[in-house]
N, C-alpha and C. Protein backbone atom coordinates (compact mmCIF):
# COMPACT_ATOMS: atom_id res chain seq x y z
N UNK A 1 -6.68 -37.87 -42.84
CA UNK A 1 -6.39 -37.86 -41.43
C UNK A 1 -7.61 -38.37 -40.67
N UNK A 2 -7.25 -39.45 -39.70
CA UNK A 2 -8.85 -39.71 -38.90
C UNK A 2 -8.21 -39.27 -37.31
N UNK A 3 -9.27 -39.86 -36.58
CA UNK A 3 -9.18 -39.16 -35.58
C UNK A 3 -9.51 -40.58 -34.19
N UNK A 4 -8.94 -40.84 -33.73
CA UNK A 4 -9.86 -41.86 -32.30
C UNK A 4 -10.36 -41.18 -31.45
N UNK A 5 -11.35 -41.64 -31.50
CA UNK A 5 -12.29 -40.83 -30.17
C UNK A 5 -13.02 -42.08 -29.29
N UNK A 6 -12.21 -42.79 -29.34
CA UNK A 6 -12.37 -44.43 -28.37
C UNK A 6 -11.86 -43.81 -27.20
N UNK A 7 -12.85 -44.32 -25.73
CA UNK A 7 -12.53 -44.18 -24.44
C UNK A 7 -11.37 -45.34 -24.14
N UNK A 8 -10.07 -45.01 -23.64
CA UNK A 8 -9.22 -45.89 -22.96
C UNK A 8 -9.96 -46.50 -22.02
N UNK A 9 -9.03 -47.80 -21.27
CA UNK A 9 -8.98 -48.07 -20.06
C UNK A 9 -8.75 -46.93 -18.58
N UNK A 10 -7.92 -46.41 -19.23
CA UNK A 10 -7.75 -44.58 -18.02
C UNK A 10 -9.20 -43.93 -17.60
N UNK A 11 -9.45 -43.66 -18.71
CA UNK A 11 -10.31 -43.09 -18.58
C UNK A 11 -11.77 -43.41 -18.68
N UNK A 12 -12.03 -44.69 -19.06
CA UNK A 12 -13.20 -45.65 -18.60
C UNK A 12 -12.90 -45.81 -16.87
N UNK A 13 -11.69 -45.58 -16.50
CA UNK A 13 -11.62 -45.51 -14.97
C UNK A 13 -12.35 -43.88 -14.50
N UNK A 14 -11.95 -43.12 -14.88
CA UNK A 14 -12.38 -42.13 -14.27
C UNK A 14 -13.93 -41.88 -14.64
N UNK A 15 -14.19 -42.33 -15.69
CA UNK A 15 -16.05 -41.81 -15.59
C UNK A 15 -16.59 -43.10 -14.95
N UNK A 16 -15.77 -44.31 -14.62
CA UNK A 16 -16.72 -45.05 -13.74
C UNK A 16 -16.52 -44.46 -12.08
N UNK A 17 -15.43 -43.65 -11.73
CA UNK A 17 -15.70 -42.70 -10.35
C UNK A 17 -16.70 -41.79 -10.55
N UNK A 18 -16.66 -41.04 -11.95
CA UNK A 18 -18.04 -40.16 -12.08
C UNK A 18 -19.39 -40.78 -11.65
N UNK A 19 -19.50 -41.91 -12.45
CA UNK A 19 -20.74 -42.43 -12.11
C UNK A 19 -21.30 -42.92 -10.74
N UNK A 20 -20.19 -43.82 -10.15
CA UNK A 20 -20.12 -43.97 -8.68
C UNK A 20 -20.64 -42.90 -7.82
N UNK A 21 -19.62 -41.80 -8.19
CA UNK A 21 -20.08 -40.79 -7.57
C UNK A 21 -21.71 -40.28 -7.64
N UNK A 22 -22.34 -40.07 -8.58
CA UNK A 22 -23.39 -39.27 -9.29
C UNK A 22 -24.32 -40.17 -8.56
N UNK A 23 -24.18 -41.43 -8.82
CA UNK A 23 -25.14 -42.38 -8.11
C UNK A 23 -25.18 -42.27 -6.38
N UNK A 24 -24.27 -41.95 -6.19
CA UNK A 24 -24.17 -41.99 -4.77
C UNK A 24 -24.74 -40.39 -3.65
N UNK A 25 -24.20 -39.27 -5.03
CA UNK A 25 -24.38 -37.92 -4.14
C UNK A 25 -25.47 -37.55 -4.67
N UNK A 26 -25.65 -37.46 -6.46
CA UNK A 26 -26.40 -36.97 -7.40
C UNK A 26 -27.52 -37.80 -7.91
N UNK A 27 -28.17 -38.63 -7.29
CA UNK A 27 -28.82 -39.60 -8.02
C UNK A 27 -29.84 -38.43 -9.55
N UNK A 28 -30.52 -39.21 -10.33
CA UNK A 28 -31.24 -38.68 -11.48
C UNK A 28 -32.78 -37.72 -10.48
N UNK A 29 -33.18 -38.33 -9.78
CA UNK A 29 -34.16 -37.73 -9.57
C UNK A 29 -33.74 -36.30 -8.45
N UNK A 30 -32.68 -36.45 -7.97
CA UNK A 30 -31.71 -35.13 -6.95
C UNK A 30 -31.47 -34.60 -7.91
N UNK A 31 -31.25 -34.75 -8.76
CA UNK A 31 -31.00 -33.55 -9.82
C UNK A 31 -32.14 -32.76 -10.42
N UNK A 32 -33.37 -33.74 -11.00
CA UNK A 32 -34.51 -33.10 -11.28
C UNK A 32 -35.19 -31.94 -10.43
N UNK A 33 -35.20 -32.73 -9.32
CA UNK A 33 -35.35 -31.59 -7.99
C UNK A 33 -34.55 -30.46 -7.39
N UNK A 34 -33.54 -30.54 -8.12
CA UNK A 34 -32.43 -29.60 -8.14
C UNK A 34 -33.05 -28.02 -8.95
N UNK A 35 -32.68 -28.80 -10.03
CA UNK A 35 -33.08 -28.24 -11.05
C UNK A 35 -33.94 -27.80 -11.49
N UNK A 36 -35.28 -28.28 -10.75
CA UNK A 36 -36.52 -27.99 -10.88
C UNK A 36 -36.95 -26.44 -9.59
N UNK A 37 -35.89 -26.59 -8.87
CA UNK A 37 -35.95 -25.14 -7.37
C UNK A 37 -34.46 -24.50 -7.66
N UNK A 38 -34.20 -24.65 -8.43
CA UNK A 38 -32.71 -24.13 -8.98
C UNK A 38 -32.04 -23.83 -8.10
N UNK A 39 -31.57 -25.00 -7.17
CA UNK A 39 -30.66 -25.46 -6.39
C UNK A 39 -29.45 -25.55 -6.81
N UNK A 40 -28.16 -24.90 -7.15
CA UNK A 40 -26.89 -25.35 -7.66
C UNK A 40 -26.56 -26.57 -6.70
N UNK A 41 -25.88 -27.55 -6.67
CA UNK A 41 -24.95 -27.99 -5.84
C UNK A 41 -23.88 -27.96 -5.34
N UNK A 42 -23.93 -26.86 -5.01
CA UNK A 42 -22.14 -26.22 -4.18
C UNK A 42 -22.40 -27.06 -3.01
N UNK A 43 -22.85 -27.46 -2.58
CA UNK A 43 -22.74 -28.55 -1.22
C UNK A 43 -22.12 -29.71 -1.24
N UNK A 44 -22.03 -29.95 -2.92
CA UNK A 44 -21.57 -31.14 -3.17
C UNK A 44 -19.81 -30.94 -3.63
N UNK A 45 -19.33 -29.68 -3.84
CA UNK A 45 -17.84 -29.35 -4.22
C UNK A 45 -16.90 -30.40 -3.06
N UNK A 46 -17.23 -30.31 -1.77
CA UNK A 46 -16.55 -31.27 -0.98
C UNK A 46 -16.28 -32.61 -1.70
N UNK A 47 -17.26 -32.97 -1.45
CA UNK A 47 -17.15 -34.34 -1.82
C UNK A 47 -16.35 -34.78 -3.36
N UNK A 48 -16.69 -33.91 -4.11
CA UNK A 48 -16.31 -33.54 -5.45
C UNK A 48 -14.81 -34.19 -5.10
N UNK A 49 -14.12 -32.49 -4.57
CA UNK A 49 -12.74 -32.64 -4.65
C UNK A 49 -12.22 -33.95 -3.74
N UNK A 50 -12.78 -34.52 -2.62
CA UNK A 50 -12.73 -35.79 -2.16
C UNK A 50 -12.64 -37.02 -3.29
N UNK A 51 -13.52 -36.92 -4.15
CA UNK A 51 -13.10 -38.11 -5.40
C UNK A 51 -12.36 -37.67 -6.15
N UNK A 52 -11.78 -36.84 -6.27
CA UNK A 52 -10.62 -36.21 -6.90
C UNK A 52 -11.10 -35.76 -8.62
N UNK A 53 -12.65 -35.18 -8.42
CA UNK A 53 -13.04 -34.69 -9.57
C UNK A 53 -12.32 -33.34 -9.90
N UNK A 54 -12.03 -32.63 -9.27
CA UNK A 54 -11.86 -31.01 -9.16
C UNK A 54 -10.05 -31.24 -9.33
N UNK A 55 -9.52 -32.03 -9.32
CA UNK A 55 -7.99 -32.42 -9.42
C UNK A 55 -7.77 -32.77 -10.59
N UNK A 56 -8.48 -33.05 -11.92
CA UNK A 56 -8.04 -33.82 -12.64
C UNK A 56 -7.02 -33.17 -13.78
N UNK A 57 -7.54 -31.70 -13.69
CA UNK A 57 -6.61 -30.45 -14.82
C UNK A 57 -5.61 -29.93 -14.04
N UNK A 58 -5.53 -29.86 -12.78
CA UNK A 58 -4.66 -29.23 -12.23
C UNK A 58 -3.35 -29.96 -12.13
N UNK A 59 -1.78 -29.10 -12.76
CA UNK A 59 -0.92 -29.92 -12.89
C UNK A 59 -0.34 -30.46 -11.71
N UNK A 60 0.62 -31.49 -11.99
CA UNK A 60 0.81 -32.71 -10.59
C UNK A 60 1.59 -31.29 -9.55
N UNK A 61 2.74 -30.60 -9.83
CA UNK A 61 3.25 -29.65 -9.06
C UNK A 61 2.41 -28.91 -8.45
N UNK A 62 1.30 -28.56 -8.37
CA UNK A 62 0.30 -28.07 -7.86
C UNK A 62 -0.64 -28.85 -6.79
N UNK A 63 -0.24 -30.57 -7.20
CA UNK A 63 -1.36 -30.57 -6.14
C UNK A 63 -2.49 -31.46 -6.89
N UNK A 64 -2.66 -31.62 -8.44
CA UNK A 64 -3.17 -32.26 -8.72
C UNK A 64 -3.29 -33.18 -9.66
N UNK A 65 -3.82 -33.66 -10.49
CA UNK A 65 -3.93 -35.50 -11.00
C UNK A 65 -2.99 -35.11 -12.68
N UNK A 66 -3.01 -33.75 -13.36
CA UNK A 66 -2.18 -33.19 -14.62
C UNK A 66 -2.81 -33.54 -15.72
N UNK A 67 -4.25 -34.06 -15.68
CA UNK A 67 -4.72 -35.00 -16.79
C UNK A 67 -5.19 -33.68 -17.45
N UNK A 68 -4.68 -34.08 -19.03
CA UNK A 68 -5.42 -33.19 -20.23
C UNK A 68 -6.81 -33.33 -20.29
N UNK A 69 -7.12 -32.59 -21.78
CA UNK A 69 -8.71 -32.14 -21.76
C UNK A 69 -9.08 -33.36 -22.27
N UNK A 70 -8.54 -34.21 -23.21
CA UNK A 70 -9.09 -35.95 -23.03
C UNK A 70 -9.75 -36.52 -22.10
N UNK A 71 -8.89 -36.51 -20.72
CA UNK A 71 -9.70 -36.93 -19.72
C UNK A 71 -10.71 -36.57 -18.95
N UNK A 72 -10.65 -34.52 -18.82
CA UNK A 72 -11.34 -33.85 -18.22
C UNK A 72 -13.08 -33.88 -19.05
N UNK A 73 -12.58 -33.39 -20.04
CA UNK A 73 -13.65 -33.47 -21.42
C UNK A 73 -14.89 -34.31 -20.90
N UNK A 74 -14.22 -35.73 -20.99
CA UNK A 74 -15.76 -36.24 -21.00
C UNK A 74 -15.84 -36.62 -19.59
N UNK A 75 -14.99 -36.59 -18.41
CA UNK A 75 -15.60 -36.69 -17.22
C UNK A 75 -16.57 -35.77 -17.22
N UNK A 76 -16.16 -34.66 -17.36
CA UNK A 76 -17.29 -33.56 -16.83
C UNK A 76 -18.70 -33.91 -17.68
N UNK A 77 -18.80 -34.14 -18.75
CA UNK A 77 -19.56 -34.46 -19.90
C UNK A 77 -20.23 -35.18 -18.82
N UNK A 78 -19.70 -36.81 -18.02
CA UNK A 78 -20.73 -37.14 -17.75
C UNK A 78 -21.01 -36.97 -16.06
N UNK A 79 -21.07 -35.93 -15.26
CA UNK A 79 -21.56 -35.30 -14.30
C UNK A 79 -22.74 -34.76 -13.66
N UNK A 80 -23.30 -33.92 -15.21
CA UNK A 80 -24.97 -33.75 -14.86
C UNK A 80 -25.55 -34.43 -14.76
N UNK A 81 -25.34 -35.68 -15.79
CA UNK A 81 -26.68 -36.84 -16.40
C UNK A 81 -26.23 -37.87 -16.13
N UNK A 82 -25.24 -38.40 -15.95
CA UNK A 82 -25.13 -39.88 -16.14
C UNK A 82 -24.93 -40.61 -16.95
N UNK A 83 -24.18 -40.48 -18.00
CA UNK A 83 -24.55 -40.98 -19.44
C UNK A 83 -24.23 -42.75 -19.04
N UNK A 84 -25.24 -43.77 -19.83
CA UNK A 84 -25.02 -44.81 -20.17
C UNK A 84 -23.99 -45.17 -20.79
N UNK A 85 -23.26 -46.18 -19.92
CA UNK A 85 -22.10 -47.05 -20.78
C UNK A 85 -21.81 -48.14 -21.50
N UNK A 86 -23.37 -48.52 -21.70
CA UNK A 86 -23.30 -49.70 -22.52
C UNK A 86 -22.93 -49.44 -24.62
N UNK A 87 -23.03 -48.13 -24.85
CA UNK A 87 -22.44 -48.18 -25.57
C UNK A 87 -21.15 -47.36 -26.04
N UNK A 88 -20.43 -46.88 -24.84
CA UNK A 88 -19.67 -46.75 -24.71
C UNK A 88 -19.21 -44.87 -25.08
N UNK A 89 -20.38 -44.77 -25.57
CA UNK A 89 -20.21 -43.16 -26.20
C UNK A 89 -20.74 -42.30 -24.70
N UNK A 90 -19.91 -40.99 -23.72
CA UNK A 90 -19.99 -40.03 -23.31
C UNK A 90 -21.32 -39.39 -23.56
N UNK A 91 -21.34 -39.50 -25.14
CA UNK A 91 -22.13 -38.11 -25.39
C UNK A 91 -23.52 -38.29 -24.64
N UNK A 92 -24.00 -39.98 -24.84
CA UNK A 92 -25.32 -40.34 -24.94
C UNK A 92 -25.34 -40.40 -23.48
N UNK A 93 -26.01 -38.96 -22.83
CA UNK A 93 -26.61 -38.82 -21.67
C UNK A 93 -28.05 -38.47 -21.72
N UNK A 94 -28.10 -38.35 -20.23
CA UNK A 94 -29.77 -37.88 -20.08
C UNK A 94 -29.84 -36.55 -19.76
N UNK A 95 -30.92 -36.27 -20.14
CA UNK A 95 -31.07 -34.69 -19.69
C UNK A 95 -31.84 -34.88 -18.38
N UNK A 96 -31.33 -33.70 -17.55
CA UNK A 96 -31.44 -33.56 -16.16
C UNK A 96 -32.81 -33.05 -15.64
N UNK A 97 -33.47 -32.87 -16.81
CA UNK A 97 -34.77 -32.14 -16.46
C UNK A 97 -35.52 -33.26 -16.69
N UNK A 98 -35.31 -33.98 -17.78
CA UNK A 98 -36.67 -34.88 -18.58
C UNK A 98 -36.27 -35.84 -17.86
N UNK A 99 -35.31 -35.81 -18.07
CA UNK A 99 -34.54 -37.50 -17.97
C UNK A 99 -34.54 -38.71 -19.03
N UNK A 100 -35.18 -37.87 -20.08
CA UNK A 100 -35.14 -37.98 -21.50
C UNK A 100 -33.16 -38.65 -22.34
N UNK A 101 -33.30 -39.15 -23.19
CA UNK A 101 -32.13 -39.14 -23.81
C UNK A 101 -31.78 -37.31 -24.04
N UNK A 102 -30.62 -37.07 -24.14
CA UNK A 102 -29.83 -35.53 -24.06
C UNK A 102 -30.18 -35.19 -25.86
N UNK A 103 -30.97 -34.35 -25.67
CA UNK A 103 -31.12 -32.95 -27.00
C UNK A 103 -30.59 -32.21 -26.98
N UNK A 104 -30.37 -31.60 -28.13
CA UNK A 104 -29.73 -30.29 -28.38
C UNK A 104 -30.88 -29.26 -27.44
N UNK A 105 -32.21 -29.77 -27.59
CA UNK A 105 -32.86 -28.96 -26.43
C UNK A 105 -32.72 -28.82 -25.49
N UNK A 106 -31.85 -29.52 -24.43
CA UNK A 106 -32.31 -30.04 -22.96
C UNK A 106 -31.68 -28.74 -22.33
């Protein structure tokens, strides 16, 4: 049995709103500084649910977008850090402190 763990077109749409977003509210160094005065960003939930991040599990009868944990999964994945898309893998983000490639340390 194998398994695909290839990003669609769907959902190469939605982590390029992540990123849009992150770049726009969250840049890398707003986060360091975040994180560094342990600032949560609840200021940013507005805007959030405005790009329709906070919609994406919630089913359509409710109000929101119905998408499974496929799609949710690695949006959120890439939210803190930003992960690079040139090779196409989610996982490979940055850590929010270093800004380092993402360790099991970070």
């Amino acid at each position: 049995m194998s398994f695909d763990f290839s990003i669609g077109e769907e959902q190469r749409g939605f982590l390029d709103t992540v990123d849009r977003f992150m770049a726009r509210h969250l840049p890398p160094e707003e986060i360091r500084r975040r994180d560094g005065a342990h600032v949560p960003p609840y200021d940013k939930l507005p805007a959030m649910g405005e790009a329709g991040l906070l919609a994406l599990p919630i089913p359509v009868a409710h109000g929101g977008m119905g998408r499974d944990w496929r799609d949710v999964g690695p949006t959120l994945r890439n939210c803190p850090g930003r992960a690079p898309r040139d090779c196409g893998n989610p996982r490979h983000g940055r850590c929010a402190r270093s800004g380092r490639a993402r360790t099991r340390s970070c």
